[in-house]
C-alpha atoms as a PDB file:
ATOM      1  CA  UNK A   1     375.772 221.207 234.647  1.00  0.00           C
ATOM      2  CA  UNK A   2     374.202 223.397 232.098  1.00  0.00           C
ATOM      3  CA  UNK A   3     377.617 223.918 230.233  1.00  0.00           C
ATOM      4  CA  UNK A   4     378.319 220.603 228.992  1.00  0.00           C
ATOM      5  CA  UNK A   5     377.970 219.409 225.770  1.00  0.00           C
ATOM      6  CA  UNK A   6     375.008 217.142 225.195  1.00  0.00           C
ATOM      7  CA  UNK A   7     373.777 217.074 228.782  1.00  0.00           C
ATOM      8  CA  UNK A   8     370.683 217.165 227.703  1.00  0.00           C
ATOM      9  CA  UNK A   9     370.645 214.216 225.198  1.00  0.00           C
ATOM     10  CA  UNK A  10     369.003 211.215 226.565  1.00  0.00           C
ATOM     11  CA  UNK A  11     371.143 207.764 227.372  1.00  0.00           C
ATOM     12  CA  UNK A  12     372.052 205.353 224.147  1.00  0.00           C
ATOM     13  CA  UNK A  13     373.724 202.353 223.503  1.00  0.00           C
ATOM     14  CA  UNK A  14     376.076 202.778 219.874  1.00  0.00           C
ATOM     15  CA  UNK A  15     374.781 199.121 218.982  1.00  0.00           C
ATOM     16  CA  UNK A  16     371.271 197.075 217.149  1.00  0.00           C
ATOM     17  CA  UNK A  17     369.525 195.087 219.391  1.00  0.00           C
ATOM     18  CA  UNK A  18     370.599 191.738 218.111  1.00  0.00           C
ATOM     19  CA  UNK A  19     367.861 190.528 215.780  1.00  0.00           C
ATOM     20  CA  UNK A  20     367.944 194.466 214.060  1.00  0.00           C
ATOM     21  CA  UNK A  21     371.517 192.963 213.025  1.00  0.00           C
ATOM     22  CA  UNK A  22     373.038 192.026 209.485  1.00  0.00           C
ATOM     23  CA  UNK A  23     374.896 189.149 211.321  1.00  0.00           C
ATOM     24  CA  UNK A  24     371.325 187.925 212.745  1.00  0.00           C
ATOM     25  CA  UNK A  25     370.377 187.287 209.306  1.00  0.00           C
ATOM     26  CA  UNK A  26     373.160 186.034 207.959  1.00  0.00           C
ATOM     27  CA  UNK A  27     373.403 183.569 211.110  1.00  0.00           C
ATOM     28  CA  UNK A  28     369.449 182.431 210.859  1.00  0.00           C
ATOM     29  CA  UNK A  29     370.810 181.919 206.849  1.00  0.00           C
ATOM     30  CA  UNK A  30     373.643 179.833 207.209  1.00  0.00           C
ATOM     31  CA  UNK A  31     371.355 177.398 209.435  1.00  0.00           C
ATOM     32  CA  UNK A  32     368.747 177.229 206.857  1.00  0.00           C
ATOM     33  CA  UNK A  33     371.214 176.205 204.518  1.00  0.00           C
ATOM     34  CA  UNK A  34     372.878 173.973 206.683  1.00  0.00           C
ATOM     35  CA  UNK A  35     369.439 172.158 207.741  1.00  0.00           C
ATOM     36  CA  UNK A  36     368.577 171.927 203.945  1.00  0.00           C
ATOM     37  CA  UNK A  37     371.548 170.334 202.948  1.00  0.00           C
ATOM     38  CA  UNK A  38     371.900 167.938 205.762  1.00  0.00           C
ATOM     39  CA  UNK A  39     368.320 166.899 204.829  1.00  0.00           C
ATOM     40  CA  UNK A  40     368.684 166.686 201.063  1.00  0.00           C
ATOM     41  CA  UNK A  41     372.333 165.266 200.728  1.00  0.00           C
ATOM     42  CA  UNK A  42     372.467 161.455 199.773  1.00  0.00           C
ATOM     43  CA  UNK A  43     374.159 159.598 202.741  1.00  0.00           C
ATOM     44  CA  UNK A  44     374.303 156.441 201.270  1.00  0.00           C
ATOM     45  CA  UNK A  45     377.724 155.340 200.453  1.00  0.00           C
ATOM     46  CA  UNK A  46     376.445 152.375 197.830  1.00  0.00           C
ATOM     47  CA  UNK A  47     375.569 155.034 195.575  1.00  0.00           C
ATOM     48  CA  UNK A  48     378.252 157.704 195.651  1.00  0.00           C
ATOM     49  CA  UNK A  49     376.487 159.789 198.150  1.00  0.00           C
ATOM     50  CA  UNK A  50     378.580 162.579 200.221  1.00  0.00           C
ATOM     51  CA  UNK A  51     377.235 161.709 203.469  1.00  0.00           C
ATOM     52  CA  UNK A  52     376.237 164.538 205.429  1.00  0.00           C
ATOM     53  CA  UNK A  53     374.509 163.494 208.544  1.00  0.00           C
ATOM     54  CA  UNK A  54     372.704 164.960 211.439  1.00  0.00           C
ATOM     55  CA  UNK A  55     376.104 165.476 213.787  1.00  0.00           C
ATOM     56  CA  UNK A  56     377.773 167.614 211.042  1.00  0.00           C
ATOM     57  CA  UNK A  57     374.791 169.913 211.024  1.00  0.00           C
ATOM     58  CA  UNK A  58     374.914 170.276 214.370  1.00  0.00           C
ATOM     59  CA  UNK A  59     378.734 170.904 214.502  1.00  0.00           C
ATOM     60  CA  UNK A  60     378.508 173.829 211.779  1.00  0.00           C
ATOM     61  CA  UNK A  61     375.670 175.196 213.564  1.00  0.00           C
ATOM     62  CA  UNK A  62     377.433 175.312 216.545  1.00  0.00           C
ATOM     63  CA  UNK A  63     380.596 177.414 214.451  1.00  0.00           C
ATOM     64  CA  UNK A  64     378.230 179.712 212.882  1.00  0.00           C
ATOM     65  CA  UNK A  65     376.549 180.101 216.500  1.00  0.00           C
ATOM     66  CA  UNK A  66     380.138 180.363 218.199  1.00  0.00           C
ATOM     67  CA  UNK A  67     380.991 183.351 215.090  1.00  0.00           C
ATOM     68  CA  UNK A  68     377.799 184.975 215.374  1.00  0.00           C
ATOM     69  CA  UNK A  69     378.175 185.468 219.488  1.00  0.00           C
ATOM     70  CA  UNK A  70     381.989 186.294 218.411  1.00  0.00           C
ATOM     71  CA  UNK A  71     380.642 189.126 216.224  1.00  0.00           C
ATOM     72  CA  UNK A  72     377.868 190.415 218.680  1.00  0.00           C
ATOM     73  CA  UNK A  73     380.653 190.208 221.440  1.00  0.00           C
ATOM     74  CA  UNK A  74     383.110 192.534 219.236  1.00  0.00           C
ATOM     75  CA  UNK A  75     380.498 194.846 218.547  1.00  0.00           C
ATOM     76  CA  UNK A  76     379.159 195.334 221.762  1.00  0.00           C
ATOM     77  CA  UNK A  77     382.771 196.053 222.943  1.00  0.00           C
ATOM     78  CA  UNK A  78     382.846 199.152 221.175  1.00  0.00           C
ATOM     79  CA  UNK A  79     379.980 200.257 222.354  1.00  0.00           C
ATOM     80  CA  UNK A  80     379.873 203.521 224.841  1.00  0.00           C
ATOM     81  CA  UNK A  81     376.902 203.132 226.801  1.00  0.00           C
ATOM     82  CA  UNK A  82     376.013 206.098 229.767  1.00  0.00           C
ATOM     83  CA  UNK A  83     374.490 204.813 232.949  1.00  0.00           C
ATOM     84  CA  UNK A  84     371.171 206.906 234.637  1.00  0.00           C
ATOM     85  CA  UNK A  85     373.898 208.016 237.115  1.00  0.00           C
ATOM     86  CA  UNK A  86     376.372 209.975 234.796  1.00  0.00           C
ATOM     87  CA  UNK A  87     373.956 213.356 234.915  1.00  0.00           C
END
């Protein structure tokens, strides 16, 4: 149909690919930071040290990774996307 409005305009999503996101690089952040403090925090307990091992990296990379999906989910929900079919 000639008569509707934007029949002409070619199919797009409303969202970023992923790694075009400002979540991306706050997520690819917050695992930098997490790695660099795991590495750099004194474990031992003789000397004070707030241990901060390997498994509690893991675990807050997993949360930030859980969030991040969270956030990609949400804003892909919005998102109107036409199908080849919908001419």
């Amino acid at each position: 149909m000639a008569g509707r409005l934007g029949a002409d305009r070619p199919a797009a999503t409303e969202t970023k690919p992923a790694f075009k996101t400002t979540e991306f690089f706050v997520f690819l952040a917050g695992v930098v930071a997490i790695v660099i403090t795991a590495l750099t925090v004194d474990g031992d307990a003789s000397t004070g040290g707030d241990p901060f091992n390997a498994e509690q990296a893991l675990r807050y990379i997993t949360f930030l990774a859980i969030g991040y999906m969270i956030s990609r989910g949400l804003a892909k929900a919005g998102a109107r996307q036409r199908s080849a079919d919908d001419h």
